[in-house]
Protein backbone atom coordinates (compact mmCIF):
# COMPACT_ATOMS: atom_id res chain seq x y z
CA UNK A 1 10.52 -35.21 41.10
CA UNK A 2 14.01 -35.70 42.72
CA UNK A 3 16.67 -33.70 43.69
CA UNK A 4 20.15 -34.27 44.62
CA UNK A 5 22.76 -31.64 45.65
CA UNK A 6 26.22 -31.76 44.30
CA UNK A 7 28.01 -29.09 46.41
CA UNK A 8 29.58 -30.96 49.36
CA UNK A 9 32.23 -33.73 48.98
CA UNK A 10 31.96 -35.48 51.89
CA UNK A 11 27.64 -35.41 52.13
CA UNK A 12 25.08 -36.85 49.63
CA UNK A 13 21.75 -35.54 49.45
CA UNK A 14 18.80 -36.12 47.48
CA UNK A 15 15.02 -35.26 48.25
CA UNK A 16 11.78 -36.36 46.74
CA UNK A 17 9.60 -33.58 46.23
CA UNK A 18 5.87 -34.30 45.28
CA UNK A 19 3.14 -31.73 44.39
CA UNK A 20 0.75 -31.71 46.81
CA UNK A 21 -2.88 -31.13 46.52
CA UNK A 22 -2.95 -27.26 47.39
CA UNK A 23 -0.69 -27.32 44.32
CA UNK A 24 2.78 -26.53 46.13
CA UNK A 25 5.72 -28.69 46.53
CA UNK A 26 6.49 -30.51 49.61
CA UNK A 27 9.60 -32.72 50.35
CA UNK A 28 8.41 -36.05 51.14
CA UNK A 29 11.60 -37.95 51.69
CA UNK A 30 14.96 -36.32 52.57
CA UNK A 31 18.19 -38.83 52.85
CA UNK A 32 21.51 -37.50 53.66
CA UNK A 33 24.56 -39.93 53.94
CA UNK A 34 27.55 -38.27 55.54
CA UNK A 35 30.89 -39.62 54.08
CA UNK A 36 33.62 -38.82 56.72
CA UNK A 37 33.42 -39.49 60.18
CA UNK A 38 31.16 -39.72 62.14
CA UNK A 39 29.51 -41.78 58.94
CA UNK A 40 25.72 -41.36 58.96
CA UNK A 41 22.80 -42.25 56.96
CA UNK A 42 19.59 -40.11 57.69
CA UNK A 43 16.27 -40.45 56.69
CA UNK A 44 14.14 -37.98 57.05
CA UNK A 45 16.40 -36.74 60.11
CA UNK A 46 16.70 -40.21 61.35
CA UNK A 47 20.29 -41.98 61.54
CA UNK A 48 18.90 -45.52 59.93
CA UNK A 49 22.58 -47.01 60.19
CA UNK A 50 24.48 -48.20 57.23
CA UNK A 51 22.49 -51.79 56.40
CA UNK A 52 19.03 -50.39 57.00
CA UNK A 53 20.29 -47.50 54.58
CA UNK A 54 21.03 -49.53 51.97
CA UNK A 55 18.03 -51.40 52.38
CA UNK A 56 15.40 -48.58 52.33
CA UNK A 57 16.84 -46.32 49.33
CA UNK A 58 17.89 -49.02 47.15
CA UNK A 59 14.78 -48.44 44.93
CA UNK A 60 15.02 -44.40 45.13
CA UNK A 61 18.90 -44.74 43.79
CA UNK A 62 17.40 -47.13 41.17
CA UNK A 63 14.48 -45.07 40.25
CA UNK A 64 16.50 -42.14 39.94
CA UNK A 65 18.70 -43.77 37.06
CA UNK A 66 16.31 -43.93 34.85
CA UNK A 67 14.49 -40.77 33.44
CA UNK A 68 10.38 -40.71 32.93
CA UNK A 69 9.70 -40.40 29.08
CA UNK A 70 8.69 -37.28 28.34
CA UNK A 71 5.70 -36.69 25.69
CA UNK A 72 4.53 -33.80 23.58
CA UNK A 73 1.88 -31.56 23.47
CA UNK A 74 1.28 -33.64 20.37
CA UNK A 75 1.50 -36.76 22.20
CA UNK A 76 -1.52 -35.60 24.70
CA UNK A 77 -3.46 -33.92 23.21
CA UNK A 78 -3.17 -34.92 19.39
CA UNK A 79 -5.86 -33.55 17.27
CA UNK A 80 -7.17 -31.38 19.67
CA UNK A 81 -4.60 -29.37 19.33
CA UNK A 82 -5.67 -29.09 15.28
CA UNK A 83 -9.30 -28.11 16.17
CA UNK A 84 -10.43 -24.27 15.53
């Protein structure tokens, strides 16, 4: 799942947050891209610069635009769901 917070103006931040096998949820990727100056574009914590930036979240910015179909109980479990 991703996150992005919409609070700030002048920083853009999103996470990727995965559920991990002791079944909690643990940030995996963290970008923040600062929008006055100084202008920075963290990974992780890392300043990548602006070109390597672009480079490496290109696909999470793309991912992001397009939602995971969702299915119904119906839809996974069919006619077990109709069983006594």
């Amino acid at each position: 799942m991703w996150e992005h917070d919409v609070q700030h103006a002048w920083v853009k931040r999103s996470w990727y947050v995965v559920l991990n096998s002791d079944g909690g949820w643990e940030t995996v990727l963290e970008l923040e891209r600062g929008y006055t100056e100084p202008y920075y574009y963290d990974i992780n914590g890392v300043d990548v610069g602006k070109e390597k930036w672009e480079e490496l979240t290109a696909s999470f910015y793309e991912a992001t635009e397009h939602e995971i179909p969702t299915k119904t109980l119906t839809d996974v479990f069919g006619e077990l769901l109709e069983a006594n």
